[in-house]
PDB file of N, CA and C in Angstrom:
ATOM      1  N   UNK A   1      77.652   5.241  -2.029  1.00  0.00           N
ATOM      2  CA  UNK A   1      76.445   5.893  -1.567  1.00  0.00           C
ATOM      3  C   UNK A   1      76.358   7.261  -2.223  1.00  0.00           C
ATOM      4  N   UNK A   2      75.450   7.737  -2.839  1.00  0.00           N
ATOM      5  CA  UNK A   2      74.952   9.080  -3.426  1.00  0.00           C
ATOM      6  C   UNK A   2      75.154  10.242  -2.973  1.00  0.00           C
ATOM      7  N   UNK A   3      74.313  10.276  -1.491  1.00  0.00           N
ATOM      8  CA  UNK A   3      74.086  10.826  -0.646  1.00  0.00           C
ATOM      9  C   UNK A   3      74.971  10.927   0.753  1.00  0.00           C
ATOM     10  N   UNK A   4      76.085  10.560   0.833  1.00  0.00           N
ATOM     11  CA  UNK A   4      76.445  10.156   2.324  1.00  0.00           C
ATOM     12  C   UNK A   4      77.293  11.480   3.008  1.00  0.00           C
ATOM     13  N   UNK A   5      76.321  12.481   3.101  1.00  0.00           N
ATOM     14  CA  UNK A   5      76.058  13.482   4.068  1.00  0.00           C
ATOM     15  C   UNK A   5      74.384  13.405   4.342  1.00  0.00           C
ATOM     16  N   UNK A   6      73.725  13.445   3.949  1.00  0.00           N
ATOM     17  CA  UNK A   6      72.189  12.957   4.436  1.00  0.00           C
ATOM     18  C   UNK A   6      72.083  12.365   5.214  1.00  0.00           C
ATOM     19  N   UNK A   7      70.702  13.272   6.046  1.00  0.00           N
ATOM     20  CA  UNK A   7      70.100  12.664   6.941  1.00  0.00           C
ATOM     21  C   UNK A   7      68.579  12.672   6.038  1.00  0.00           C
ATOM     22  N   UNK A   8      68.103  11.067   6.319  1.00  0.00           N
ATOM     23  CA  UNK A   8      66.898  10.385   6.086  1.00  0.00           C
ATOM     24  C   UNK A   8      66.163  10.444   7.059  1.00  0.00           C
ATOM     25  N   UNK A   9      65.046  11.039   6.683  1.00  0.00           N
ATOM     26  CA  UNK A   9      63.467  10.884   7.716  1.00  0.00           C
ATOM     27  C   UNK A   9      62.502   9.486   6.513  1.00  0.00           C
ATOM     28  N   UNK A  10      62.323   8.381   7.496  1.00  0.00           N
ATOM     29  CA  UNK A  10      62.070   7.569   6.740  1.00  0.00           C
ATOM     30  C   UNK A  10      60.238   7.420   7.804  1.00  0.00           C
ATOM     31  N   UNK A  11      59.181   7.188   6.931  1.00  0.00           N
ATOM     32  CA  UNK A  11      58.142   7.057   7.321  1.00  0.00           C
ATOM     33  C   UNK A  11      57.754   5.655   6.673  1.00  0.00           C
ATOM     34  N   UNK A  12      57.773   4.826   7.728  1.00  0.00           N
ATOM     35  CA  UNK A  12      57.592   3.373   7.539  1.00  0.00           C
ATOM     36  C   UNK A  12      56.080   3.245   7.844  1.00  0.00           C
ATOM     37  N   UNK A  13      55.492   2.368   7.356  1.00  0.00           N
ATOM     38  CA  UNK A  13      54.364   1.457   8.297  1.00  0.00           C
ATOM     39  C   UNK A  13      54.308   1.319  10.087  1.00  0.00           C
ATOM     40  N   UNK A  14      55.234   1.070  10.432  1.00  0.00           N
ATOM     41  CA  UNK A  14      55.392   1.086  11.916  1.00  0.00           C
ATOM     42  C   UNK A  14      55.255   2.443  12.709  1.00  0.00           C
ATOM     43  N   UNK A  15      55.891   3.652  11.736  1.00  0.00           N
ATOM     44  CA  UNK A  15      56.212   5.305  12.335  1.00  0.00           C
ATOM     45  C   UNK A  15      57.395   5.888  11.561  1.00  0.00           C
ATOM     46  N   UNK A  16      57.949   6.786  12.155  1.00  0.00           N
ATOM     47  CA  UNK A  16      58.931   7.322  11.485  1.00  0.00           C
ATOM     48  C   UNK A  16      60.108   6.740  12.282  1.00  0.00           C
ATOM     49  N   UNK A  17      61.338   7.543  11.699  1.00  0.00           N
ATOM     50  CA  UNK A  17      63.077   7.141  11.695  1.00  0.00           C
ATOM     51  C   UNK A  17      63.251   8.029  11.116  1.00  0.00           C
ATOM     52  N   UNK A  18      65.149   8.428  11.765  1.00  0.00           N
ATOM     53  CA  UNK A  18      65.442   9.671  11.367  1.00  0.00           C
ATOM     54  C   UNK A  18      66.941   9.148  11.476  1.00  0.00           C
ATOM     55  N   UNK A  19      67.687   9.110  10.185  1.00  0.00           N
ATOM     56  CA  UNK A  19      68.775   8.366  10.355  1.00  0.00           C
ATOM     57  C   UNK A  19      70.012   9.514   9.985  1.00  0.00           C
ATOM     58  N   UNK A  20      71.028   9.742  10.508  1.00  0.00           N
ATOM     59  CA  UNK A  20      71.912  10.168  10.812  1.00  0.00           C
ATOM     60  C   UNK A  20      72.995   9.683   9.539  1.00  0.00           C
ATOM     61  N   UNK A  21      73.909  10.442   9.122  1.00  0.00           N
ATOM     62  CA  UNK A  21      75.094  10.112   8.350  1.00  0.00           C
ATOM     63  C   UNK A  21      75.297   8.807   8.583  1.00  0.00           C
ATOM     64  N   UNK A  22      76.005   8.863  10.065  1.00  0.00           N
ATOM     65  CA  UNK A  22      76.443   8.046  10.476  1.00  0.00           C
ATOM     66  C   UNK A  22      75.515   6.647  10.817  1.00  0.00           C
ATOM     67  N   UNK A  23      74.422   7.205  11.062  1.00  0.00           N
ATOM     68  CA  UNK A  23      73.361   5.818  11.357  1.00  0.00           C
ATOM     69  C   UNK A  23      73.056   5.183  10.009  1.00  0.00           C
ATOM     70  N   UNK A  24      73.228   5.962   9.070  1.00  0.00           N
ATOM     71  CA  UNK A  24      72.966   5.108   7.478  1.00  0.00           C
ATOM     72  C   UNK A  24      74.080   4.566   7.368  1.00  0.00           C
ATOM     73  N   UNK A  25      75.265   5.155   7.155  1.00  0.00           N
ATOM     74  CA  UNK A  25      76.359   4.358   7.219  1.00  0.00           C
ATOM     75  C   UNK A  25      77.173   3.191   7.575  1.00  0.00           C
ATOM     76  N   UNK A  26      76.394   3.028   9.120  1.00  0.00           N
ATOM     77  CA  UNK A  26      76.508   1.819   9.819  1.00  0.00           C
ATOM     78  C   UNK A  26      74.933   0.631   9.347  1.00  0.00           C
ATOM     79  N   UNK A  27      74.432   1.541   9.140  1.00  0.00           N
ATOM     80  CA  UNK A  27      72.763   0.233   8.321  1.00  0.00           C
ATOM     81  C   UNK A  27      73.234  -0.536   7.469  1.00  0.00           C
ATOM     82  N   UNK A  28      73.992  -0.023   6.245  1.00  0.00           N
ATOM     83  CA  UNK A  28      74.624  -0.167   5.356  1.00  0.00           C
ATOM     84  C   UNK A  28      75.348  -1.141   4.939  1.00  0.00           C
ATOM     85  N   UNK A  29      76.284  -0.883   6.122  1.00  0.00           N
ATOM     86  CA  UNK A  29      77.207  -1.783   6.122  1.00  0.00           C
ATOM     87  C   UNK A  29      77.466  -3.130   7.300  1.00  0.00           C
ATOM     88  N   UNK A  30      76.165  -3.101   7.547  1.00  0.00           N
ATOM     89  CA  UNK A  30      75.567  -4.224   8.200  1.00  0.00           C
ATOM     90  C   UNK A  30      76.155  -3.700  10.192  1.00  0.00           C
ATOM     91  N   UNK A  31      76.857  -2.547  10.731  1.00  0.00           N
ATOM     92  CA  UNK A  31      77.071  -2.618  11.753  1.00  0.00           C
ATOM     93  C   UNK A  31      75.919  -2.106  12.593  1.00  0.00           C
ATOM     94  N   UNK A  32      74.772  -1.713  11.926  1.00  0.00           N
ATOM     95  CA  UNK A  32      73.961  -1.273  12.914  1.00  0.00           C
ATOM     96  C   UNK A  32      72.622  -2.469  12.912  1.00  0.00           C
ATOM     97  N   UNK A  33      72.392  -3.221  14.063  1.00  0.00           N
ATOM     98  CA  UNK A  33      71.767  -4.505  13.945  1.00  0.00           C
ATOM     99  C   UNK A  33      70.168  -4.396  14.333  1.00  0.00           C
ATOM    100  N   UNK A  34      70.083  -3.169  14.727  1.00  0.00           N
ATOM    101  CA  UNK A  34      68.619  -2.847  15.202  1.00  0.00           C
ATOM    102  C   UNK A  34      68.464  -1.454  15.191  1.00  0.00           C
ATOM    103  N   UNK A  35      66.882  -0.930  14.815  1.00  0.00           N
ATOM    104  CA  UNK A  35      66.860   0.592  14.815  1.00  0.00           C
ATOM    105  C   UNK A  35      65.766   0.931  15.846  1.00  0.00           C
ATOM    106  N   UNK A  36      65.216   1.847  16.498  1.00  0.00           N
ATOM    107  CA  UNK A  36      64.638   2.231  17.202  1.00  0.00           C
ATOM    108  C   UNK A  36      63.046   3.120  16.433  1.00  0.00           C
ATOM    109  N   UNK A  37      62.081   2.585  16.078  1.00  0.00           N
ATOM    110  CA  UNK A  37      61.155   3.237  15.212  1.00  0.00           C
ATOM    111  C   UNK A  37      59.511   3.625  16.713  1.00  0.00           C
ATOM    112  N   UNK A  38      59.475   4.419  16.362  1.00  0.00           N
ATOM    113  CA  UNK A  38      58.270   5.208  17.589  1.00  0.00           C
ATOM    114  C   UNK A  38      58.583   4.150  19.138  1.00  0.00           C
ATOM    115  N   UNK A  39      59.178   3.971  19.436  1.00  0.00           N
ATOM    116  CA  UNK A  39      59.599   3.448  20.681  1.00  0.00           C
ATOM    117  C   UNK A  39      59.686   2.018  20.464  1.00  0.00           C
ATOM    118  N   UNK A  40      59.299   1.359  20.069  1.00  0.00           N
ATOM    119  CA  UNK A  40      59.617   0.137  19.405  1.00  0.00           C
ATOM    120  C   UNK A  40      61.428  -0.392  18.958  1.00  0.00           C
ATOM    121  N   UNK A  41      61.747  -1.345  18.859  1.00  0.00           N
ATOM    122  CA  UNK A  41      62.896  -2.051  18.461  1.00  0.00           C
ATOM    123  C   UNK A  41      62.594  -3.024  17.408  1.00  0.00           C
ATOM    124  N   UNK A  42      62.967  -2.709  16.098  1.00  0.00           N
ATOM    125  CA  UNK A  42      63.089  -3.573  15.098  1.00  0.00           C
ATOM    126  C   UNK A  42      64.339  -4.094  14.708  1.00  0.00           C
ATOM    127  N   UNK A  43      65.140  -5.320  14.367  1.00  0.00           N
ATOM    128  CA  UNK A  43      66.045  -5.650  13.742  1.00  0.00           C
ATOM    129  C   UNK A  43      66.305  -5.033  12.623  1.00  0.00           C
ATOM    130  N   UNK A  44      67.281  -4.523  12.275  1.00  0.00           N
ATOM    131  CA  UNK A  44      68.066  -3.409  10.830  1.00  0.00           C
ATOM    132  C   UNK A  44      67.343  -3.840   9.756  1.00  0.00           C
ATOM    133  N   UNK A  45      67.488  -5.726   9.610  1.00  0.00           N
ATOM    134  CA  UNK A  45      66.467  -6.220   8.523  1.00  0.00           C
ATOM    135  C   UNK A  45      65.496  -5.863   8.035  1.00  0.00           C
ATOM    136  N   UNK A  46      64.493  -5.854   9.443  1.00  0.00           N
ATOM    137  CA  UNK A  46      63.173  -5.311   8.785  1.00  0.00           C
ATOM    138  C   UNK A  46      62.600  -3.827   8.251  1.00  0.00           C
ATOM    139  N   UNK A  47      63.829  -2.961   8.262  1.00  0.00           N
ATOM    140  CA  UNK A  47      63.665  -1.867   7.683  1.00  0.00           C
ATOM    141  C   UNK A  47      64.335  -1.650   6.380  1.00  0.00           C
ATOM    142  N   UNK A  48      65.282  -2.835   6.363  1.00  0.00           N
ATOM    143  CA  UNK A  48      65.796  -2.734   4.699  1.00  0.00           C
ATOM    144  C   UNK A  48      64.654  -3.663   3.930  1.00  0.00           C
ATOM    145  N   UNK A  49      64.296  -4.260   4.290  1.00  0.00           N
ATOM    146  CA  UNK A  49      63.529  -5.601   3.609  1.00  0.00           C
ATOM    147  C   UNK A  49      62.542  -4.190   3.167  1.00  0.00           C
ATOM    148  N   UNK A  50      62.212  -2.906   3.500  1.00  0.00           N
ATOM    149  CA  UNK A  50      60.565  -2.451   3.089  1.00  0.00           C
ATOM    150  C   UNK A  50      60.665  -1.978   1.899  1.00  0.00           C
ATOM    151  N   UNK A  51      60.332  -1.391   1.613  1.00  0.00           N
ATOM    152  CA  UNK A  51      59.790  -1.215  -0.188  1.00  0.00           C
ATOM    153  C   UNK A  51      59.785   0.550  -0.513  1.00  0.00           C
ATOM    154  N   UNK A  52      60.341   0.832  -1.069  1.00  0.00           N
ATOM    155  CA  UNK A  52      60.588   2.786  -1.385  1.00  0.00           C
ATOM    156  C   UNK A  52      59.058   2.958  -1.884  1.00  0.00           C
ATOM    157  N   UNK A  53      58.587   3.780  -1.638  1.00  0.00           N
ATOM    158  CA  UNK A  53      57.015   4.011  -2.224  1.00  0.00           C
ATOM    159  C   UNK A  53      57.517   5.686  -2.797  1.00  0.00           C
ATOM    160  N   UNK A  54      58.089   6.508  -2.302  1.00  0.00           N
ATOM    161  CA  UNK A  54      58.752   7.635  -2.825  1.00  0.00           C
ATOM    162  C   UNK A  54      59.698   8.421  -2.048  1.00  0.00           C
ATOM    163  N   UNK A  55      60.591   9.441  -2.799  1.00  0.00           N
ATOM    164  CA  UNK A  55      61.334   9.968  -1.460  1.00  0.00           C
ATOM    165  C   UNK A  55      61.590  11.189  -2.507  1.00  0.00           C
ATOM    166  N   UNK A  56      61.811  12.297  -1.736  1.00  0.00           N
ATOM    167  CA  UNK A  56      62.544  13.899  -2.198  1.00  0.00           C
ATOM    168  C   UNK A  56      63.544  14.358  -1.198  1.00  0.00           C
ATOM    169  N   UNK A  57      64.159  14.992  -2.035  1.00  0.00           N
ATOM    170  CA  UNK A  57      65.144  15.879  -1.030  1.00  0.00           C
ATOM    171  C   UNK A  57      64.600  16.838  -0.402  1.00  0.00           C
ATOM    172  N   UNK A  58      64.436  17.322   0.597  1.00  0.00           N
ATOM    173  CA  UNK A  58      64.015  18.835   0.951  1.00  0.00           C
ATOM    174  C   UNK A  58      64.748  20.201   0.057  1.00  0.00           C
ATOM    175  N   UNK A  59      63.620  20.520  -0.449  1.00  0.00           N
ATOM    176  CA  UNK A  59      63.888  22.220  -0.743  1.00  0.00           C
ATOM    177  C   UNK A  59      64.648  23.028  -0.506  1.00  0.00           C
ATOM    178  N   UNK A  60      64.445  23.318   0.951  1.00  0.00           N
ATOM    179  CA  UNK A  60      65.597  24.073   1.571  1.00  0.00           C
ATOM    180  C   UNK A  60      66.816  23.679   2.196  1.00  0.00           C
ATOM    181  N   UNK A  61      66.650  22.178   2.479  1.00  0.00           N
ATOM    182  CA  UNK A  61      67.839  21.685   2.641  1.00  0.00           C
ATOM    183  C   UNK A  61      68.208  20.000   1.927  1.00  0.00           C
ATOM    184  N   UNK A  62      69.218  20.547   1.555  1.00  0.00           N
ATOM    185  CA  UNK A  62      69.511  19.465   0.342  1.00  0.00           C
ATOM    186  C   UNK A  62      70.147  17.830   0.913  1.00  0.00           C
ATOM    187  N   UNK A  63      70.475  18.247   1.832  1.00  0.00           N
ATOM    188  CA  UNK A  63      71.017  17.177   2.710  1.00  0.00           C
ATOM    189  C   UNK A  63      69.997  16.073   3.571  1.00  0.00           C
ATOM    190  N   UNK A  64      68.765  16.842   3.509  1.00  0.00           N
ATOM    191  CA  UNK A  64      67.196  15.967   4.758  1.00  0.00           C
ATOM    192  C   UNK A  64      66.564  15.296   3.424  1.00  0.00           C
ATOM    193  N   UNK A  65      66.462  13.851   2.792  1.00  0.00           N
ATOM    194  CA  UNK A  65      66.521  13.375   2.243  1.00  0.00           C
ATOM    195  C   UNK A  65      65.036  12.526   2.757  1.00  0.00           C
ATOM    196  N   UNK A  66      63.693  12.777   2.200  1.00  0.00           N
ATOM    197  CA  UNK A  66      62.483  11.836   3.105  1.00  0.00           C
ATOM    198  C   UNK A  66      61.910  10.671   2.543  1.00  0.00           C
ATOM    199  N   UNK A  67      61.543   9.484   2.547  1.00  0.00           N
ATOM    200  CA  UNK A  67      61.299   8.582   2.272  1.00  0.00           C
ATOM    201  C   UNK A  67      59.935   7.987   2.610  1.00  0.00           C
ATOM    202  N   UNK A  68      59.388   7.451   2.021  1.00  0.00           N
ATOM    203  CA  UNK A  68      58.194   6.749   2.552  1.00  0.00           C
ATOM    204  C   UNK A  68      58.153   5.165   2.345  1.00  0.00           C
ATOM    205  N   UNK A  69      58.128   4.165   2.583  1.00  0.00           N
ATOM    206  CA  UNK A  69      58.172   2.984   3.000  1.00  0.00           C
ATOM    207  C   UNK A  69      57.065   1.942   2.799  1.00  0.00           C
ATOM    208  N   UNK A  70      56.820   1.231   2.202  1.00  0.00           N
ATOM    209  CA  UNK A  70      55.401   0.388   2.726  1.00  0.00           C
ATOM    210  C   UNK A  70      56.335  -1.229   3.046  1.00  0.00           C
ATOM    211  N   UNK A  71      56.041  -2.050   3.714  1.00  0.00           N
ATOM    212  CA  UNK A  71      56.711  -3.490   3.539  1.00  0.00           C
ATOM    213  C   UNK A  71      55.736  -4.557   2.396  1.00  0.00           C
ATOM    214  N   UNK A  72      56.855  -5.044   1.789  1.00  0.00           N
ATOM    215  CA  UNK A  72      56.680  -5.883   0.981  1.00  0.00           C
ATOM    216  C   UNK A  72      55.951  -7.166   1.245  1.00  0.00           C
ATOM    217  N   UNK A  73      54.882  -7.085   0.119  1.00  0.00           N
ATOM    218  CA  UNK A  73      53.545  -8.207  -0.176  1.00  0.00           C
ATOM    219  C   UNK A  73      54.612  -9.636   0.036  1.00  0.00           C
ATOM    220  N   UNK A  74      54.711 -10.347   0.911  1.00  0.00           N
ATOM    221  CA  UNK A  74      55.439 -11.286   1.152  1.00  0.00           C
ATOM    222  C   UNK A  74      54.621 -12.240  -0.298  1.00  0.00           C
ATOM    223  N   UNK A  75      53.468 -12.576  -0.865  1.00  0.00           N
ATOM    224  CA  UNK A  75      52.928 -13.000  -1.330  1.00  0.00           C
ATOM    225  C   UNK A  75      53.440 -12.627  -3.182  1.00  0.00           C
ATOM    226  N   UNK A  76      53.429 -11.626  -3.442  1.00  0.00           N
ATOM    227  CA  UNK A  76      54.409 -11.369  -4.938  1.00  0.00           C
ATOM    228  C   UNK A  76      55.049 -11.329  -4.397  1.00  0.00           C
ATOM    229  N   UNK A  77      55.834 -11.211  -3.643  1.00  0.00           N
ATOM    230  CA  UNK A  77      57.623 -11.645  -3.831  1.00  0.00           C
ATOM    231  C   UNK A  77      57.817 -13.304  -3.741  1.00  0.00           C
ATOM    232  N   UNK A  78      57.183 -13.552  -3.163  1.00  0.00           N
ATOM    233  CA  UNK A  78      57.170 -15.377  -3.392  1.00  0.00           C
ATOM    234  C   UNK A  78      56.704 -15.959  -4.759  1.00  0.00           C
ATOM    235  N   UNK A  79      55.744 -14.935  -5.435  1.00  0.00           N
ATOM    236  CA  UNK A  79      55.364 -15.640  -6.712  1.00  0.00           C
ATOM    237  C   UNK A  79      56.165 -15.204  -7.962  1.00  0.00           C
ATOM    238  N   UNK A  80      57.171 -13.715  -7.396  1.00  0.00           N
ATOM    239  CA  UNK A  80      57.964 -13.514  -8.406  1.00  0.00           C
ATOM    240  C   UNK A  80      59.137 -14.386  -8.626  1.00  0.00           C
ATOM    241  N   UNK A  81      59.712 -14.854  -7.492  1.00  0.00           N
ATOM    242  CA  UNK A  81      60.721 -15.788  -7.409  1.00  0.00           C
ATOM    243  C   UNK A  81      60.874 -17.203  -7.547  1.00  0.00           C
ATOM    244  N   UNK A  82      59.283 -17.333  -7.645  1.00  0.00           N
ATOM    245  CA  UNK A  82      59.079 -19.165  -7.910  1.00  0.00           C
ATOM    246  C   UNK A  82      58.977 -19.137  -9.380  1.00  0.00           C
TER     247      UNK A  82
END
């Protein structure tokens, strides 16, 4: 991992997430099985399955790492793989 002192503010389609050293760490490595996004419960899956649209480090702090998210056109990814 690149980064593994970062904390990620990830802005998905659903809302935001704000993941912790330790909460990426466990995503990662498959121990964290569900995340908590604007009060909602998603399975870990459906937040790795989404798609990077862009991300920067913060300015002033090098460690808050932000992301933006869209989920993937189930439709090209089926036609890229057939």
């Amino acid at each position: 991992m690149r980064n593994p002192n970062s904390t990620f503010e990830i802005l998905t389609p659903e809302g935001s997430i704000r993941l912790t050293p330790e909460n990426t760490k466990g995503l990662l490595c498959g121990q964290m099985k569900f995340v908590r996004i604007e009060g909602t419960i998603y399975s870990a899956e459906e937040l790795l399955d989404q798609e990077i649209e862009g991300s920067q480090t913060d300015l002033f702090n090098p460690n808050l790492v932000r992301i933006k998210t869209e989920e993937v056109d189930q439709e090209i990814f089926h036609t890229f793989l057939d």
